[in-house]
N, C-alpha and C. Protein backbone atom coordinates (compact mmCIF):
# COMPACT_ATOMS: atom_id res chain seq x y z
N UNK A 1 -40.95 -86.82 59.25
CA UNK A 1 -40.07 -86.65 60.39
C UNK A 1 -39.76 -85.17 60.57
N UNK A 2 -39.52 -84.63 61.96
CA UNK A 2 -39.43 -83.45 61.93
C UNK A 2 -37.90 -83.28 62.10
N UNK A 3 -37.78 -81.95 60.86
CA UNK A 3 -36.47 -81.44 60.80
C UNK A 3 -36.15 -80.17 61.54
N UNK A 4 -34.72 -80.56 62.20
CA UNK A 4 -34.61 -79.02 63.33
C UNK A 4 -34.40 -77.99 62.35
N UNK A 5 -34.45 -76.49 62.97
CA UNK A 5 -33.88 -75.41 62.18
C UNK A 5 -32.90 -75.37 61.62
N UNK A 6 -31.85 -76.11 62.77
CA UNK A 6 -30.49 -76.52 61.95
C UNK A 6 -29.81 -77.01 61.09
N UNK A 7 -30.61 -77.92 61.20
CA UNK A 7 -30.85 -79.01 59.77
C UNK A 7 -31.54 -78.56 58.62
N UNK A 8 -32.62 -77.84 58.83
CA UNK A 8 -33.46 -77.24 57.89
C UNK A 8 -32.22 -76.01 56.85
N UNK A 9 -31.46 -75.00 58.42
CA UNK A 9 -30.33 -74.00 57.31
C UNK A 9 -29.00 -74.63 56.64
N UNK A 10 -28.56 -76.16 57.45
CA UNK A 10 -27.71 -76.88 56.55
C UNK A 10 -27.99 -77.12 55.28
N UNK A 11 -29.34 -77.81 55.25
CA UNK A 11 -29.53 -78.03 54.15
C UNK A 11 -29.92 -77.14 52.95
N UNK A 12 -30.58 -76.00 53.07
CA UNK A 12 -30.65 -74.50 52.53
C UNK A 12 -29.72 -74.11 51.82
N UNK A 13 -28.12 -74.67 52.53
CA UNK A 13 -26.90 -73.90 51.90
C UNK A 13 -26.34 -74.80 51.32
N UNK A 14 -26.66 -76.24 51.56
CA UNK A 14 -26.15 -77.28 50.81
C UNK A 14 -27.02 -77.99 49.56
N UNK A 15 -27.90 -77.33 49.40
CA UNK A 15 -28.47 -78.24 48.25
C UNK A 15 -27.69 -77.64 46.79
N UNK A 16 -28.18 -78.95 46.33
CA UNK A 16 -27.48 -78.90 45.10
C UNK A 16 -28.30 -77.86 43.87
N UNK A 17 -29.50 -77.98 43.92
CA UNK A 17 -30.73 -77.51 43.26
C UNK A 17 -31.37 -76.25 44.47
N UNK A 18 -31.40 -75.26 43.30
CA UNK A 18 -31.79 -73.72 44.19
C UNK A 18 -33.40 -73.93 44.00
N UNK A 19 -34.32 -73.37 45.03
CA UNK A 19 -35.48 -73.05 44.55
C UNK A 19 -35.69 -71.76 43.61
N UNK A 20 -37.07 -72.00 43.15
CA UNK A 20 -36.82 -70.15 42.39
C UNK A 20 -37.53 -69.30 42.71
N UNK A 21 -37.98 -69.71 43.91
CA UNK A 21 -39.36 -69.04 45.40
C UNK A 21 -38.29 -67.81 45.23
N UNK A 22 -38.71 -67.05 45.06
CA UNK A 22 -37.96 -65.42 45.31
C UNK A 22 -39.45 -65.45 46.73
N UNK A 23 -38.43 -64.60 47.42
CA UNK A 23 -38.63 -64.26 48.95
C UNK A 23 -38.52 -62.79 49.12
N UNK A 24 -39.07 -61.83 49.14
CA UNK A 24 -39.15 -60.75 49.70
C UNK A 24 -39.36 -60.38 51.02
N UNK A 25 -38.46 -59.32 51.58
CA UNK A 25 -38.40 -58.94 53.52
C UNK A 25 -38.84 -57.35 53.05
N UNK A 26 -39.48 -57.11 54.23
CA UNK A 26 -40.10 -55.44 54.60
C UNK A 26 -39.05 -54.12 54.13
N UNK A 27 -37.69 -54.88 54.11
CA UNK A 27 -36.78 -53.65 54.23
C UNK A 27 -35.98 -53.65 52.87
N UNK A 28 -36.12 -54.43 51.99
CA UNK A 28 -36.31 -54.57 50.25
C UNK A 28 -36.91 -53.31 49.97
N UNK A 29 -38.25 -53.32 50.36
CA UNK A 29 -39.19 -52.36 49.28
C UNK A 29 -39.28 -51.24 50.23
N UNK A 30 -38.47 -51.00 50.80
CA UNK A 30 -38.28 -49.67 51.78
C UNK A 30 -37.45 -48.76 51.15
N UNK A 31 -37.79 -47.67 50.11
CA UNK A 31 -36.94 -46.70 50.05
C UNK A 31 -36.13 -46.11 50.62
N UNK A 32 -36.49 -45.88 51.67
CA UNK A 32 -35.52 -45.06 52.67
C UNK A 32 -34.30 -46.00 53.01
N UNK A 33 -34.20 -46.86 52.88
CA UNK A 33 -33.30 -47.74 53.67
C UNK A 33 -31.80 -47.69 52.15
N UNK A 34 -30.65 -47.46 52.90
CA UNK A 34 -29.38 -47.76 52.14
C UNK A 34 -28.73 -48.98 51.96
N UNK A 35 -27.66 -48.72 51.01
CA UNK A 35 -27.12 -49.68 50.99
C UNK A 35 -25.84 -49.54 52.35
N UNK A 36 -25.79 -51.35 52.82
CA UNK A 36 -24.80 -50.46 54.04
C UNK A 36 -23.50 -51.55 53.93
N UNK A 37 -22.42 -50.53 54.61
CA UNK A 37 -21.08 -50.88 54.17
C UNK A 37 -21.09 -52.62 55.03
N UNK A 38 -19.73 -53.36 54.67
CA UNK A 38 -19.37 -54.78 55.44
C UNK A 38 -19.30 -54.21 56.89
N UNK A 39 -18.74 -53.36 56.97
CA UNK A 39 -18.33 -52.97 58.63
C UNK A 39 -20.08 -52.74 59.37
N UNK A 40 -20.79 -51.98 58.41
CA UNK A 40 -21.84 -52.13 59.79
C UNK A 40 -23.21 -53.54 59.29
N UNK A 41 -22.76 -54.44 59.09
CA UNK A 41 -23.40 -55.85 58.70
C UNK A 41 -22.23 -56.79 59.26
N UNK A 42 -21.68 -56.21 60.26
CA UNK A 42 -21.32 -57.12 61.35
C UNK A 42 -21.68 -56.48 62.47
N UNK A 43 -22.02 -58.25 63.37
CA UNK A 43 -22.40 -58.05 64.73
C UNK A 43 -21.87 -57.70 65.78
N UNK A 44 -21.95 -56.95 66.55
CA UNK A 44 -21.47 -56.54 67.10
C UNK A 44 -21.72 -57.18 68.73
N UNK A 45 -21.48 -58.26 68.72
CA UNK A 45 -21.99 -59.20 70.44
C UNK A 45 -21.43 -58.08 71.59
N UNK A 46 -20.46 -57.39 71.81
CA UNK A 46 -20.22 -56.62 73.01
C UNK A 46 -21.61 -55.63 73.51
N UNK A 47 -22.32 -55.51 72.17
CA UNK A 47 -23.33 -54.45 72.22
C UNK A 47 -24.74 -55.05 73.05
N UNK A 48 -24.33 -56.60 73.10
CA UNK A 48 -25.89 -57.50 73.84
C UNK A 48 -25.27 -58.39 74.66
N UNK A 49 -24.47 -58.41 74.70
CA UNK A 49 -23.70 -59.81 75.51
C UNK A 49 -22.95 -59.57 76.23
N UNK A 50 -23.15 -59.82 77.72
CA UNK A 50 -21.94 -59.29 78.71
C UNK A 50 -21.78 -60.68 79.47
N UNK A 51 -20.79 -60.85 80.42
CA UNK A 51 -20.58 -62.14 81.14
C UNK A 51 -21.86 -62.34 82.47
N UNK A 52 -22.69 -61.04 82.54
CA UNK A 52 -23.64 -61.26 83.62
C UNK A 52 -24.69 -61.91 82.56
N UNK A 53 -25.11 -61.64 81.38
CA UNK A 53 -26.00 -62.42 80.56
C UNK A 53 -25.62 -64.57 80.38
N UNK A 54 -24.47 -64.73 81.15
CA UNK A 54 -24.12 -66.17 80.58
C UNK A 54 -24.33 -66.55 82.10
N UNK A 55 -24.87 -68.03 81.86
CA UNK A 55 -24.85 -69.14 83.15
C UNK A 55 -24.25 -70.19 82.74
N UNK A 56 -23.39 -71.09 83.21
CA UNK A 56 -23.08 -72.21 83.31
C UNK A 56 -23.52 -73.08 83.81
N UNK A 57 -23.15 -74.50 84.00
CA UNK A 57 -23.47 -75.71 85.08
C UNK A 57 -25.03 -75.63 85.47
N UNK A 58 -26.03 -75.04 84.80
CA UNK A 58 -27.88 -74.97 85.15
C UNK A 58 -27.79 -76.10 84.86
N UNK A 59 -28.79 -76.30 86.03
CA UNK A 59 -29.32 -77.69 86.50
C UNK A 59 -30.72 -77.56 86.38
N UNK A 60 -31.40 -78.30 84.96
CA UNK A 60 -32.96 -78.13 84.75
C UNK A 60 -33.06 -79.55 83.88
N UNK A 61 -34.30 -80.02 84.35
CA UNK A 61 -34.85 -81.28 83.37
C UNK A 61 -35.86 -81.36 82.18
N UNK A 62 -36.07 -80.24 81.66
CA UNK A 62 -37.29 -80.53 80.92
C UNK A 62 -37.12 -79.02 79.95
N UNK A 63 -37.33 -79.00 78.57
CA UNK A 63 -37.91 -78.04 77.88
C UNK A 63 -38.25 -77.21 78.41
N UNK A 64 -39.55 -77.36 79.31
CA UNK A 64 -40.45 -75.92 80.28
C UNK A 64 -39.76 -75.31 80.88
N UNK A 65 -38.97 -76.17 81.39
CA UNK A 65 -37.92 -76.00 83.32
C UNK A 65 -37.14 -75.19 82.15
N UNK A 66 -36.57 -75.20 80.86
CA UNK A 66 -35.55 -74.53 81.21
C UNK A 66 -36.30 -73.11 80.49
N UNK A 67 -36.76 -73.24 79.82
CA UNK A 67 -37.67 -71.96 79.03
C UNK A 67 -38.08 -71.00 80.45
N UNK A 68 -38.79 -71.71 82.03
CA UNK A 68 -38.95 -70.86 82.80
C UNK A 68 -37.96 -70.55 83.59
N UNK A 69 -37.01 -71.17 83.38
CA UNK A 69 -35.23 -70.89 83.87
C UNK A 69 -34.80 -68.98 83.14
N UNK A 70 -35.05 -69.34 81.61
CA UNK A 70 -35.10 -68.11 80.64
C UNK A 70 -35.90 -67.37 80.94
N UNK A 71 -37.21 -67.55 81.61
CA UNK A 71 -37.76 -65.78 82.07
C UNK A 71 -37.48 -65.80 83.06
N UNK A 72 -37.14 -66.09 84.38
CA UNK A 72 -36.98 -65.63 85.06
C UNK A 72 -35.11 -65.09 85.28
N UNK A 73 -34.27 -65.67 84.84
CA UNK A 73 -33.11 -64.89 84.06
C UNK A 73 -33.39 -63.66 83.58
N UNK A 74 -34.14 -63.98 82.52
CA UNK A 74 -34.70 -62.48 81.72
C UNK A 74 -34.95 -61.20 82.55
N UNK A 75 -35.90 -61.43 83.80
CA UNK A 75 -36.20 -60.69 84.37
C UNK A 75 -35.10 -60.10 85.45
N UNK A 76 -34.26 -61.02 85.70
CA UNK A 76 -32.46 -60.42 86.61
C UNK A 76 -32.01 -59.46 85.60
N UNK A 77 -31.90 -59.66 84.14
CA UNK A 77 -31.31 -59.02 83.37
C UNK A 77 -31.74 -57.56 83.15
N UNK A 78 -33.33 -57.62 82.73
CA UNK A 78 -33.89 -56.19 82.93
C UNK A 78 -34.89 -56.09 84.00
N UNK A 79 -35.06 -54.62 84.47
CA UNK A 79 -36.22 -54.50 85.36
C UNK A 79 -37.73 -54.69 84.97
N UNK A 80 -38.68 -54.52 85.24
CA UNK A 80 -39.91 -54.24 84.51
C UNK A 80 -40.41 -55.43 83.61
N UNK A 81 -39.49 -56.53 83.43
CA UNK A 81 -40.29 -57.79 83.09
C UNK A 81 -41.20 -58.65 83.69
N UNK A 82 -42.13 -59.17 83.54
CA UNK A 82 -43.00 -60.11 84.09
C UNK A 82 -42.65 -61.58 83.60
N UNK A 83 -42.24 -61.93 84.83
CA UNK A 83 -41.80 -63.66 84.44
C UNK A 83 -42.83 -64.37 83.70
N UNK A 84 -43.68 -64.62 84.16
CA UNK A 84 -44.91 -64.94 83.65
C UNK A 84 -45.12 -64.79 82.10
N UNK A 85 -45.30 -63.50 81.62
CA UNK A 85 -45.31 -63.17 80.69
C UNK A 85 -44.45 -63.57 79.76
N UNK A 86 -43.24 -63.17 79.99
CA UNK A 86 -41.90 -63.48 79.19
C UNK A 86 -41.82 -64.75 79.25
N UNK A 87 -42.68 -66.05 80.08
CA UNK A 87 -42.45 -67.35 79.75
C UNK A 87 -43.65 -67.63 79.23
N UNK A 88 -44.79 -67.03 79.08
CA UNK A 88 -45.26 -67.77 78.03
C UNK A 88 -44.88 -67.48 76.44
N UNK A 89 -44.33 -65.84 76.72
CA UNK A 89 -43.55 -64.87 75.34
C UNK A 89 -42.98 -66.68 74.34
N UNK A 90 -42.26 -67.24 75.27
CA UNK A 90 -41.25 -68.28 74.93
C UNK A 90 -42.14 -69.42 74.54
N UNK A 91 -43.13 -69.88 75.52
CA UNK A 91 -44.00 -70.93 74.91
C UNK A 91 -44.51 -70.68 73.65
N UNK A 92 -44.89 -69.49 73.32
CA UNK A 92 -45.93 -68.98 71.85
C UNK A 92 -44.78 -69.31 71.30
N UNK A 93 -43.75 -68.79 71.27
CA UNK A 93 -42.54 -68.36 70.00
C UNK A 93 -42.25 -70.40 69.79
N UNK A 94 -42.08 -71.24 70.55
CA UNK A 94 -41.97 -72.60 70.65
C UNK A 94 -42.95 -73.29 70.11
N UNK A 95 -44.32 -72.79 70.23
CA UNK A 95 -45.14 -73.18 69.32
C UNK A 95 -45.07 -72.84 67.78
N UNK A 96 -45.11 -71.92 67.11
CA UNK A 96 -45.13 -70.90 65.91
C UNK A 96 -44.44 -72.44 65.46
N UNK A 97 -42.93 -72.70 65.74
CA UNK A 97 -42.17 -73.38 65.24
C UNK A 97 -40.67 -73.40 66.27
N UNK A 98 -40.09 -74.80 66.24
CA UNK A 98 -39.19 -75.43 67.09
C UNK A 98 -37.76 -74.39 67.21
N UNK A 99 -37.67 -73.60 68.11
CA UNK A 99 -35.74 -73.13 67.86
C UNK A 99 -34.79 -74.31 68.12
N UNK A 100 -35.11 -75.10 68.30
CA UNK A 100 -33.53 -76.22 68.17
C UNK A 100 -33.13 -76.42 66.59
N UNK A 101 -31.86 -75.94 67.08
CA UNK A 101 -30.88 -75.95 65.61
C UNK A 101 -30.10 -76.91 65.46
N UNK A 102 -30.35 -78.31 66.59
CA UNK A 102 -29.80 -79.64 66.68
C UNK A 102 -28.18 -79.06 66.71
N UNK A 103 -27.53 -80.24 67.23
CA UNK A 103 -26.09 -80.15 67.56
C UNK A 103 -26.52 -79.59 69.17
N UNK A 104 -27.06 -79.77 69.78
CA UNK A 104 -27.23 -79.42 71.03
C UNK A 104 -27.87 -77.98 71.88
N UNK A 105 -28.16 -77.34 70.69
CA UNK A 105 -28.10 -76.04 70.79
C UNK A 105 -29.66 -75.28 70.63
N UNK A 106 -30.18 -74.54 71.24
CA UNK A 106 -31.87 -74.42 71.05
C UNK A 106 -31.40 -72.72 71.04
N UNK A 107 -31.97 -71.76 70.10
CA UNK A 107 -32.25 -70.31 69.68
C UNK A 107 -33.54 -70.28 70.48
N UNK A 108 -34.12 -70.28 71.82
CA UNK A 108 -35.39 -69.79 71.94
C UNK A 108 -35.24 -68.20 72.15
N UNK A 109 -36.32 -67.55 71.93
CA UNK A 109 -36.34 -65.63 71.53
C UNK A 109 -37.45 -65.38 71.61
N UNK A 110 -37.37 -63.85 72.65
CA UNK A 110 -38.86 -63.22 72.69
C UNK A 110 -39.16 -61.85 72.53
N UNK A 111 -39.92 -61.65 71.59
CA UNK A 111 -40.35 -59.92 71.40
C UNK A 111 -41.65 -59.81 72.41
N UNK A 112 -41.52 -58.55 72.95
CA UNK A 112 -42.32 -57.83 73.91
C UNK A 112 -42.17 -56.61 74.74
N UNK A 113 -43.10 -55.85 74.36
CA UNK A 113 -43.46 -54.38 75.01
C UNK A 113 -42.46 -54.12 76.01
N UNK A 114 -42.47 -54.88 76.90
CA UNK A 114 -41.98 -54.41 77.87
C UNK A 114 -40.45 -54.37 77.95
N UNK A 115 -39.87 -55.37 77.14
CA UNK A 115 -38.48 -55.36 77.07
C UNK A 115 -37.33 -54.32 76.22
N UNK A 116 -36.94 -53.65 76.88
CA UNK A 116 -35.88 -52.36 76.88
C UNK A 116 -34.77 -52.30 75.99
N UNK A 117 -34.06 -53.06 75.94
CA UNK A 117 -32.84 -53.35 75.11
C UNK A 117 -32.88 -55.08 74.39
N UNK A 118 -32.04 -54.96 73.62
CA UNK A 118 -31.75 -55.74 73.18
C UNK A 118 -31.02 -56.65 73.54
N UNK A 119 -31.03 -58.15 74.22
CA UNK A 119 -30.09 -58.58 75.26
C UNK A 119 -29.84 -60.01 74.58
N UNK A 120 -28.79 -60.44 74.83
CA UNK A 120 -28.22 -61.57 74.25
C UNK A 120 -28.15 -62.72 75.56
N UNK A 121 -28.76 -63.88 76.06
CA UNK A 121 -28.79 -64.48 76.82
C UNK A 121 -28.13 -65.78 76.66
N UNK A 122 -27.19 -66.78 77.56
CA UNK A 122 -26.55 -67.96 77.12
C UNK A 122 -26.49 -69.14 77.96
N UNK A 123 -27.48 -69.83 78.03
CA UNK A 123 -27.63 -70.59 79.22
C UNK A 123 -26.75 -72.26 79.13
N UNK A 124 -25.81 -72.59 79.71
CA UNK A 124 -24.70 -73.74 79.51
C UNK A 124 -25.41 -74.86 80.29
N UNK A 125 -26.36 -75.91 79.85
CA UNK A 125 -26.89 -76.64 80.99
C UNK A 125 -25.87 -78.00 81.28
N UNK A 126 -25.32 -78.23 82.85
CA UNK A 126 -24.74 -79.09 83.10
C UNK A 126 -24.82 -80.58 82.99
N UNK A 127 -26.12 -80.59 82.25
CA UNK A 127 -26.79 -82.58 82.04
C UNK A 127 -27.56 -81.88 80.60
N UNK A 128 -27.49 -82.58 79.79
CA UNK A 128 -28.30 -82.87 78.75
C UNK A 128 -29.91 -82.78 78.62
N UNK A 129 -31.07 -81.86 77.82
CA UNK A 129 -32.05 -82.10 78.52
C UNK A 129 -32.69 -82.66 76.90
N UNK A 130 -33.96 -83.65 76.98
CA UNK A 130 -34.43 -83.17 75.53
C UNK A 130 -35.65 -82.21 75.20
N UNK A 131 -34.90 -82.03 74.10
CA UNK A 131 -35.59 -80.85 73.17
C UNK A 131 -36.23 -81.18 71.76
N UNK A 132 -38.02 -81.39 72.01
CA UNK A 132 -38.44 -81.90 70.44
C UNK A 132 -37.35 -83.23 69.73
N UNK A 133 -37.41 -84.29 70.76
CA UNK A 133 -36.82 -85.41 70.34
C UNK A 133 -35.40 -85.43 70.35
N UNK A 134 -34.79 -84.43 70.64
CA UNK A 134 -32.78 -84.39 70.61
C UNK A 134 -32.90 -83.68 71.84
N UNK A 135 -30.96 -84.32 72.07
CA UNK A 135 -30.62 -83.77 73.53
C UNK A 135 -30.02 -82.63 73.16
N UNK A 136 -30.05 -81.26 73.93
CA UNK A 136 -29.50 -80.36 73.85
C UNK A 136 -28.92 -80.07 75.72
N UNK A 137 -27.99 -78.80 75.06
CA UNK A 137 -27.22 -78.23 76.54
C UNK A 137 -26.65 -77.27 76.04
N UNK A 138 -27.24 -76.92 75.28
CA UNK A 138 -26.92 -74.88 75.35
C UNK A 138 -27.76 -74.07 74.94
N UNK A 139 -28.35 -73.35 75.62
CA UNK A 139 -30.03 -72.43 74.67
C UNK A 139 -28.96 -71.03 74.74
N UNK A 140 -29.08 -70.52 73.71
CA UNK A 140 -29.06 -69.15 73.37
C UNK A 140 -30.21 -68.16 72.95
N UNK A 141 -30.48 -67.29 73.55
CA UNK A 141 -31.56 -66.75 73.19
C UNK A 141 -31.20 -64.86 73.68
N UNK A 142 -32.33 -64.43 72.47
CA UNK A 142 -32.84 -62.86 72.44
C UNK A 142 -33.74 -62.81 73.16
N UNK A 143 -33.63 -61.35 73.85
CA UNK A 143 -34.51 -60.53 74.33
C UNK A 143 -34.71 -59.48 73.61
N UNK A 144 -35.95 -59.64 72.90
CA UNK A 144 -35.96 -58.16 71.55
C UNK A 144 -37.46 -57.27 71.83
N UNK A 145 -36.87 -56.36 72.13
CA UNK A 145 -38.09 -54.71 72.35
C UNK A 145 -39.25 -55.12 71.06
N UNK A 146 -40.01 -54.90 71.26
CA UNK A 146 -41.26 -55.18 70.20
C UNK A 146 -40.99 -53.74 69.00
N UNK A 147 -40.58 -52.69 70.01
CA UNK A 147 -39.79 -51.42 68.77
C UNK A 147 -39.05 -51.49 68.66
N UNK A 148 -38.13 -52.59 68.46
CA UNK A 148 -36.90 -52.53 67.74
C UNK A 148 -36.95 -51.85 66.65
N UNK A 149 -35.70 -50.57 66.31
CA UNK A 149 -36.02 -49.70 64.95
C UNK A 149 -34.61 -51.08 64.40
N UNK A 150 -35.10 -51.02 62.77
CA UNK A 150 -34.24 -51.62 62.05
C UNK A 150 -34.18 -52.85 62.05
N UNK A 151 -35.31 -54.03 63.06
CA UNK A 151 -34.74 -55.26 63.11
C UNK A 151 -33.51 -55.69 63.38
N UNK A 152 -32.68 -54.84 63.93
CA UNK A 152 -31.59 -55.20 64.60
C UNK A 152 -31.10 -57.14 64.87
N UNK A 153 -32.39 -57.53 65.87
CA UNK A 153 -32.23 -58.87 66.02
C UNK A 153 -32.12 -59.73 65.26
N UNK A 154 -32.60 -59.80 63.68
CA UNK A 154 -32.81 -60.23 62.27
C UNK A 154 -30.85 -60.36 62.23
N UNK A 155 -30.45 -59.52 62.71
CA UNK A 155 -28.83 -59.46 61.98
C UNK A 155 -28.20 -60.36 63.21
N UNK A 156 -28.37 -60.09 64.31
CA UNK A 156 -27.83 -60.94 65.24
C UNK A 156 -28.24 -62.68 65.22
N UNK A 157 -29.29 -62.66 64.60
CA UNK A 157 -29.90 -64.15 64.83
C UNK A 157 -29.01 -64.85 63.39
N UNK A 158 -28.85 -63.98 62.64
CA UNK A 158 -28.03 -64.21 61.38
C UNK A 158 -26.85 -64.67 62.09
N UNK A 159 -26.29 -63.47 62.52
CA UNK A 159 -24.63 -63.74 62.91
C UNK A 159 -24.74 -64.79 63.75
N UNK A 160 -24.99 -65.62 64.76
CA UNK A 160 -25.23 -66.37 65.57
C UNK A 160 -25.15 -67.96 64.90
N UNK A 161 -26.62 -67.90 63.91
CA UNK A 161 -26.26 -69.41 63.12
C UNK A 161 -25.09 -69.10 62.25
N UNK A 162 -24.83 -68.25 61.48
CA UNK A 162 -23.63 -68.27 60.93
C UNK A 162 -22.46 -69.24 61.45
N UNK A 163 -21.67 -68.63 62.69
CA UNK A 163 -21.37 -69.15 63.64
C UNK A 163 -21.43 -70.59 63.90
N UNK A 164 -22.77 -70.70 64.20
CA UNK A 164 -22.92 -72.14 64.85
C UNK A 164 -22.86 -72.78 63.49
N UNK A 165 -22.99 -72.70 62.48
CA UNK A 165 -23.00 -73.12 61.44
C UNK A 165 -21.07 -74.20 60.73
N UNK A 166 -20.40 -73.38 61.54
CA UNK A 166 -19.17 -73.37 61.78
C UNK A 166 -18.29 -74.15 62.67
N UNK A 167 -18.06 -76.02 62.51
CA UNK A 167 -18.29 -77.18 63.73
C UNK A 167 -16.83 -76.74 64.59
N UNK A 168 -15.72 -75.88 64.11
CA UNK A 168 -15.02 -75.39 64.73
C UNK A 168 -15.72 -74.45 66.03
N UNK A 169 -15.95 -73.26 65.65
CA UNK A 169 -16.74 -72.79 66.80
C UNK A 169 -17.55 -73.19 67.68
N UNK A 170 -18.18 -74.38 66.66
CA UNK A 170 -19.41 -75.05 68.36
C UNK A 170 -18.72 -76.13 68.78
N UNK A 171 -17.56 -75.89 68.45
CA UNK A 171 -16.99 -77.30 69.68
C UNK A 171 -15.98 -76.49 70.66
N UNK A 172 -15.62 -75.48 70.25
CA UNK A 172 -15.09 -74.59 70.95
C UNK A 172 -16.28 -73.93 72.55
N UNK A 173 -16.97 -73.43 71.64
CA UNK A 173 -18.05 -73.15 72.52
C UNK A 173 -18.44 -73.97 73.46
N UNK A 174 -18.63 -75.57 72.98
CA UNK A 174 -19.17 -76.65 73.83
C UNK A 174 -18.15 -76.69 75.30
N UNK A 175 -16.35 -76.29 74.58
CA UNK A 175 -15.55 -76.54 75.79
C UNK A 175 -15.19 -75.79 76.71
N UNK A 176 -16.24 -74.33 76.68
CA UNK A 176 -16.25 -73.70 77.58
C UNK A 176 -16.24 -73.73 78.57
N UNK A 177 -15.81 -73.22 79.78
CA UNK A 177 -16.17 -73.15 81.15
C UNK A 177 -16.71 -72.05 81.88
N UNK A 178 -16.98 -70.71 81.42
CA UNK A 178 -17.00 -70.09 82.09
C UNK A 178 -17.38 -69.04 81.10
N UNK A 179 -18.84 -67.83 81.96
CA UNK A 179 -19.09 -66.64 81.19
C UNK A 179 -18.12 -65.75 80.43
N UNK A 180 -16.85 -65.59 80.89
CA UNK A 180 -16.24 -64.89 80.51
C UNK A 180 -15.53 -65.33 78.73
N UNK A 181 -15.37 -66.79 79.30
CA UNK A 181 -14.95 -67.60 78.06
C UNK A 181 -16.08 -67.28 76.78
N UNK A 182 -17.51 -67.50 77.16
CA UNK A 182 -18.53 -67.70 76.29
C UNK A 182 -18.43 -66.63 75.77
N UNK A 183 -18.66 -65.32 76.23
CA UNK A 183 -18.54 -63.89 75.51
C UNK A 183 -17.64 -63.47 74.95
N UNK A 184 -16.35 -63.77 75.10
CA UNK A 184 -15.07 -63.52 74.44
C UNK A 184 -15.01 -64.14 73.12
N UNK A 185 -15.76 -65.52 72.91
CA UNK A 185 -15.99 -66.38 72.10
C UNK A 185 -16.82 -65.55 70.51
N UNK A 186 -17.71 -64.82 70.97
CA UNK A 186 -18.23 -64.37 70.62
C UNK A 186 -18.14 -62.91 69.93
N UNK A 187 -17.32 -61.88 70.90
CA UNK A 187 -17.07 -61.32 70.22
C UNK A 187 -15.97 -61.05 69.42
N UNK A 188 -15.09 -61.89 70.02
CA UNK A 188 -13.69 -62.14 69.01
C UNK A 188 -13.75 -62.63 67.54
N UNK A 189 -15.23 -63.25 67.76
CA UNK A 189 -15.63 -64.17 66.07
C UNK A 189 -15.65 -63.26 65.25
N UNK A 190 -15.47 -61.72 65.10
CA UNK A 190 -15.19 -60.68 64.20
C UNK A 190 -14.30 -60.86 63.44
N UNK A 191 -12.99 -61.21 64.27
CA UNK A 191 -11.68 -61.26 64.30
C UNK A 191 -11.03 -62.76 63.33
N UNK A 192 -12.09 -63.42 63.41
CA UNK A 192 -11.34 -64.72 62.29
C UNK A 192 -12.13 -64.39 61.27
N UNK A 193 -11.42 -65.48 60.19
CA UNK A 193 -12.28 -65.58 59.41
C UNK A 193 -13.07 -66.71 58.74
């Protein structure tokens, strides 16, 4: 049976028995790289997330519909994107492996040349659609520069499930109404603990 991402990092943090797979990332065996304080290993959402990045009440039926909902969004957000492109960006990344993190919620994300900044996108769909066998109604997703220096997005995609990880916050989130609500949501999550 296939397990969502979500389910896959619940269970990651809940097992009882650790694996002893040691896992190594690029920026381990990077000399140059420091050790860095708590203050800058938090996210900083004001820095990708504004209330023009959030939609509410979208009206789409299908996985595709809403993935081509997300590039062409994408492309309002920055100039110089190709819808086209940036929706199949989303089909490949959907293939590789599923972003639904179940609980309603789908992480789809795309690296590519052409994209400029780093942008935090939040789409609120007004009907339920399914996603790889579950209903979802909220995609959150990155827009990440293919030169991103530092992997930047690596820390945001962190802070994000963190978060959702958290059934206080995603029910909060769920009772949103409005962009302004969603982003405030977000970057205020500094602020608890």
């Amino acid at each position: 049976m296939h397990q969502s991402l979500w389910n896959q990092l619940r269970n990651a943090f809940t097992k009882k028995e650790k694996d002893n797979n040691t896992i190594l990332t690029n920026d381990i065996n990077d000399p140059q790289n420091k050790a860095r304080s708590k203050d800058e290993e938090t996210s900083d959402f004001s820095q990708i997330l504004k209330p023009q990045n959030v939609r509410v009440d979208v009206s789409v039926s299908s996985k595709n519909e809403l993935l081509h909902y997300l590039a062409k969004f994408s492309c309002e957000q920055q100039s110089g994107l190709d819808e086209e492109e940036i929706y199949g960006r989303f089909l490949l990344r959907e293939q590789q492996a599923s972003t639904n993190l179940g609980d309603g919620i789908v992480l789809p994300h795309v690296i590519d040349d052409s994209i400029k900044d780093l942008t935090m996108l939040v789409i609120k769909l007004n009907n339920p659609i399914m996603w790889d066998d579950e209903k979802i109604d909220m995609a959150i997703s990155l827009l990440i520069p293919k030169s991103e220096p530092d992997f930047l997005h690596v820390k945001y995609l962190a802070s994000i499930s963190i978060l959702l990880l958290k059934p206080n916050f995603r029910y909060a989130l769920s009772e949103t109404t409005s962009p302004e609500q969603i982003v405030n949501m977000f970057i205020n999550s500094n602020n608890q603990n």
